[in-house]
Every structure is written in structure tokens, then in C-alpha cells.
Protein backbone atom coordinates (compact mmCIF):
# COMPACT_ATOMS: atom_id res chain seq x y z
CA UNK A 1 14.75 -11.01 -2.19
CA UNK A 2 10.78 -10.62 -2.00
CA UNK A 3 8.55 -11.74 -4.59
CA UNK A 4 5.67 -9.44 -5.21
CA UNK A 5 2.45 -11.80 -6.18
CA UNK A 6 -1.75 -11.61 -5.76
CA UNK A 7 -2.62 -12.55 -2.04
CA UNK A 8 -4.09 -15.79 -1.32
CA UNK A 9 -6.52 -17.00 0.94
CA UNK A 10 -3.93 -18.65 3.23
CA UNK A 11 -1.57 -15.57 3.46
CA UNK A 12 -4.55 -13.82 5.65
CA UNK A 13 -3.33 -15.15 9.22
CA UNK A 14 0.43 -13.50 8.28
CA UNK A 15 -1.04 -10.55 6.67
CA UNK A 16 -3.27 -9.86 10.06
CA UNK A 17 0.22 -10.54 11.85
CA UNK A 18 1.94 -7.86 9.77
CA UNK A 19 -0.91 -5.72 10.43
CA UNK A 20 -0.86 -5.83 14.22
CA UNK A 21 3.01 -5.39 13.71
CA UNK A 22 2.90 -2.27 11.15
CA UNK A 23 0.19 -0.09 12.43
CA UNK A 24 -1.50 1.44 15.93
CA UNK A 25 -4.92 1.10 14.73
CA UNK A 26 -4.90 -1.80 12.83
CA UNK A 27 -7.96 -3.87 10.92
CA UNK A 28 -9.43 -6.42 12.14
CA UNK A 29 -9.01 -10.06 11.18
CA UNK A 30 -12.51 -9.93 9.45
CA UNK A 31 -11.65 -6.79 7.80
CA UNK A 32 -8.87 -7.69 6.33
CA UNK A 33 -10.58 -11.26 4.85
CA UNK A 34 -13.71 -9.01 3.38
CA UNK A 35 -11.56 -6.87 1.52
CA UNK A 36 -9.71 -10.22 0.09
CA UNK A 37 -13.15 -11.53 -0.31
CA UNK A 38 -14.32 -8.05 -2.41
CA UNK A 39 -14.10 -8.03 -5.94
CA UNK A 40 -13.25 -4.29 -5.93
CA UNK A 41 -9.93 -4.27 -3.19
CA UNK A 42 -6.90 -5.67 -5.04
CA UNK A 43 -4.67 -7.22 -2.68
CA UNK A 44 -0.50 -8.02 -3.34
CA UNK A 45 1.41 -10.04 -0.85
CA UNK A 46 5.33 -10.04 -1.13
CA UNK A 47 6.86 -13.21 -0.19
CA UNK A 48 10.29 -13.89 0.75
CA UNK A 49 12.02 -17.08 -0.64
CA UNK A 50 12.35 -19.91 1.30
CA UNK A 51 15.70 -21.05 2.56
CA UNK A 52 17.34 -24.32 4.27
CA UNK A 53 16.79 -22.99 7.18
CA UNK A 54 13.21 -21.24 7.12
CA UNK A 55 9.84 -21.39 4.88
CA UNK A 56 8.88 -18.88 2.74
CA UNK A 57 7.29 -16.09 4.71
CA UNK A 58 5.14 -13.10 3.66
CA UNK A 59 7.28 -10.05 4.34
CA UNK A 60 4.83 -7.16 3.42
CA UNK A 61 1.40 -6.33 1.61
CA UNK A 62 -0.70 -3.93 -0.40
CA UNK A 63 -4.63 -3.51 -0.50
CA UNK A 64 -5.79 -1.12 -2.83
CA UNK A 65 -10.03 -0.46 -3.63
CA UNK A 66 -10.94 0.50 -7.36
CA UNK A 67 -14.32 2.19 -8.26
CA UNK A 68 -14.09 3.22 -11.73
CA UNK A 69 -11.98 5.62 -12.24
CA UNK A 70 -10.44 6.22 -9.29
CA UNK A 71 -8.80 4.23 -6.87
CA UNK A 72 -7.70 4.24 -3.02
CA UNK A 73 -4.78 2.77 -1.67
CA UNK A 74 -6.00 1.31 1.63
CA UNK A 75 -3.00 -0.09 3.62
CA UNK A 76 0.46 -0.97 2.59
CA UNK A 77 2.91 -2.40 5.15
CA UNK A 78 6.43 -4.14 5.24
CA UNK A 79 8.05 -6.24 8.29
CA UNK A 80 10.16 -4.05 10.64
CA UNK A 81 12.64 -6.62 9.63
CA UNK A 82 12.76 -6.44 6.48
CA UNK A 83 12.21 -2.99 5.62
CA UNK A 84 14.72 -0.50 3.70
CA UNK A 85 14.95 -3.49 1.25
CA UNK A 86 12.70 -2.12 -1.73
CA UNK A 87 9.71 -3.91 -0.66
CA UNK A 88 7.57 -1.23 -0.18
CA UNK A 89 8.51 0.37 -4.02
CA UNK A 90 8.06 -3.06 -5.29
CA UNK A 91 4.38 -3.16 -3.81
CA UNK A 92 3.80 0.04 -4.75
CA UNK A 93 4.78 -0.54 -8.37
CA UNK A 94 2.48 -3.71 -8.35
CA UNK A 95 -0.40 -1.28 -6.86
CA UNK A 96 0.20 1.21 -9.92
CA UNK A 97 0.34 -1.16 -12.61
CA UNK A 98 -2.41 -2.98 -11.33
CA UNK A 99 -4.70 0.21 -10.98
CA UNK A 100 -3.42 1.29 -14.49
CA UNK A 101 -4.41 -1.87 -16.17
CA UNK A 102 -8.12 -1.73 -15.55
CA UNK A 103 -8.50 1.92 -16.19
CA UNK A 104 -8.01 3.91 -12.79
CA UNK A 105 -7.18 7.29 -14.19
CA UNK A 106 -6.05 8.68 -10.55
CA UNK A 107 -5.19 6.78 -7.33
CA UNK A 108 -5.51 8.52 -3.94
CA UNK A 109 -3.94 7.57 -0.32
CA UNK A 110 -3.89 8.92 2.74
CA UNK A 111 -0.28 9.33 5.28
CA UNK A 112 0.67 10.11 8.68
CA UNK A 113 1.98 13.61 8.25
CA UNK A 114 5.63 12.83 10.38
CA UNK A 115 6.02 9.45 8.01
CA UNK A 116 8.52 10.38 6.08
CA UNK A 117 10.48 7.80 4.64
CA UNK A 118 6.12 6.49 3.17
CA UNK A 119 5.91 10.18 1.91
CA UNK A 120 9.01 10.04 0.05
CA UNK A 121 8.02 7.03 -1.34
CA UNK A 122 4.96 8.16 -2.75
CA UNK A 123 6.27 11.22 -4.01
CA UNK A 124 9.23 9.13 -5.91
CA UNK A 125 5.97 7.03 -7.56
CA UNK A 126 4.50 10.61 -8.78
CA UNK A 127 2.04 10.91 -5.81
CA UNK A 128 1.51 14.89 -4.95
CA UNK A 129 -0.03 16.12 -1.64
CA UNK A 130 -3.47 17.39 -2.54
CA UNK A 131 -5.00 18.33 0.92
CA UNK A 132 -4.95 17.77 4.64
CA UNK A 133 -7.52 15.51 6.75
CA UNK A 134 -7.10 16.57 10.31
CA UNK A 135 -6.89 14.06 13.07
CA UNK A 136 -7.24 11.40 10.59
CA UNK A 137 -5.28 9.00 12.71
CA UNK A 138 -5.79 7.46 16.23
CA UNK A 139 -3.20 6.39 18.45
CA UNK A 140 -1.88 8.88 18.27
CA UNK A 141 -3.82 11.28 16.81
CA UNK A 142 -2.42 12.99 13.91
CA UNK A 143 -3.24 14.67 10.47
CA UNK A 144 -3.20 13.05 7.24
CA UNK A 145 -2.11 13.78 4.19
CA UNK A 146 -4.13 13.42 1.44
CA UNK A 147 -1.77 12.31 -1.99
CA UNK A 148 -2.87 11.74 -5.54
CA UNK A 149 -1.34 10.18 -8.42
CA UNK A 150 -2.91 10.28 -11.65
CA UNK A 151 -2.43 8.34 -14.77
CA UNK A 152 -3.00 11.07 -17.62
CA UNK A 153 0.12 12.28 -19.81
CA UNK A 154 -0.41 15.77 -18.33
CA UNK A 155 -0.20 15.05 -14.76
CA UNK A 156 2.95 12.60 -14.87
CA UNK A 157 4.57 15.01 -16.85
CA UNK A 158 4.40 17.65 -14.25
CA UNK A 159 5.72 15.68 -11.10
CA UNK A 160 8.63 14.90 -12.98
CA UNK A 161 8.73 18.84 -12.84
CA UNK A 162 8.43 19.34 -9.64
């Protein structure tokens, strides 16, 4: 069972592990401590307990960047290992809550086009496909899909519609 908490300063080195493991392109060691070090990225680290056997470990992440209003959900990632587990809703839950609390009214993310176990996800958390950014993605090159959630009555009432 993960535990879904604020990232600290000496998760970085596992979250730049996770990062290399997770994604083609991935950010940089520097990138990934400036957005811990920026007031506006919020940053969740989920942390598996520790056992007889083995220390706790950080098993996933979620960086998300607030201006305002709106928000943008920069990276979320779980270990190949220890994925299918409800990691990645649990982050995401902490990333909507989060934005929520200090008055994002809409939260936007971009997604490989052929990921479909992270659409589903989103879609489940009341994200809707807005628009398409073409060859968004390197290695290899792909289209994105642009997703919105918003926070107003309205707009959560009509993806439970859908």
C-alpha cells in the first residue's frame, strides 16, 4: 500500500530515477529540483511502506503548476512495478484536491494519444479531451491530447453525463 504525501527535498534522486524509468523524454535532474524549488508547481510523492526486508521507497509522483485559476498537470508517473495498484488515481486525487483547495477553477494536461490505460484515468477523474497538439511528443513522435477538468458545478455535472 502507497502513501500519497508532499515531496521532499530528499525524494528528488528517486523521483529523477522514476523519471528516467517512466518516460522517453524525460526532465532533467535540475528540472525536476526547480519545479520542487517553485512556489507555483505542487509536487506529491507516493511512498510505499517499509518492510523487514526493504526501506520505504517512493513508488510514483505528481507535479502539477498553478497560475491562478488554472492549473497544468506537468508529469505524473508510477513504477513499472508497481503499477495497476491505484497509485496513479491516488496521485491524481491528491493533484485535484490540491488544485481545488487554492482556487484552480480548471486543470489542464496533456497525453500520448495511444496511452490508454492514463486516458482512462483521466476521463474516470472528469477530465474531457478538449483539442489535439500534434507531434507534441518526441521519441517517438506522437500527438497529444489536450484534457481539461474543471471545478464548476456545471462542468462536473456534465461528465458524469457523458
Amino acid at each position: 500500500m502507497a502513501t500519497v504525501r508532499l515531496m521532499k527535498k530528499a525524494d528528488l534522486p528517486e523521483i529523477g530515477r522514476l523519471e528516467k524509468e517512466c518516460f522517453s523524454n524525460p526532465w532533467s535532474m535540475r528540472e525536476i529540483e526547480e519545479a520542487f524549488l517553485t512556489p507555483a508547481y505542487h509536487c506529491f510523492a507516493a511512498e510505499e511502506a517499509a518492510s523487514s526486508e526493504e526501506p520505504a521507497r517512493i513508488v510514483g509522483y505528481a507535479l502539477f503548476f498553478s497560475g491562478g485559476e488554472e492549473a497544468d498537470l506537468a508529469s505524473i508517473a508510477v513504477a513499472t512495478e508497481a503499477r495497476r495498484r491505484g497509485i496513479g488515481r491516488e496521485l491524481l486525487s491528491a493533484v485535484l484536491e490540491s488544485a481545488k483547495s487554492i482556487g484552480v477553477q480548471e486543470i489542464f494536461l496533456e497525453v500520448r494519444e495511444h496511452n490508454t490505460g492514463a486516458i482512462a484515468l483521466y476521463e474516470q477523474a472528469g477530465f474531457l479531451k478538449v483539442g489535439v497538439r500534434k507531434e507534441y511528443y518526441e521519441n517517438p513522435v506522437e500527438d497529444a491530447l489536450l484534457m481539461r477538468r474543471s471545478f464548476t458545478e456545471n462542468e462536473t455535472q456534465r461528465s458524469k453525463e457523458c
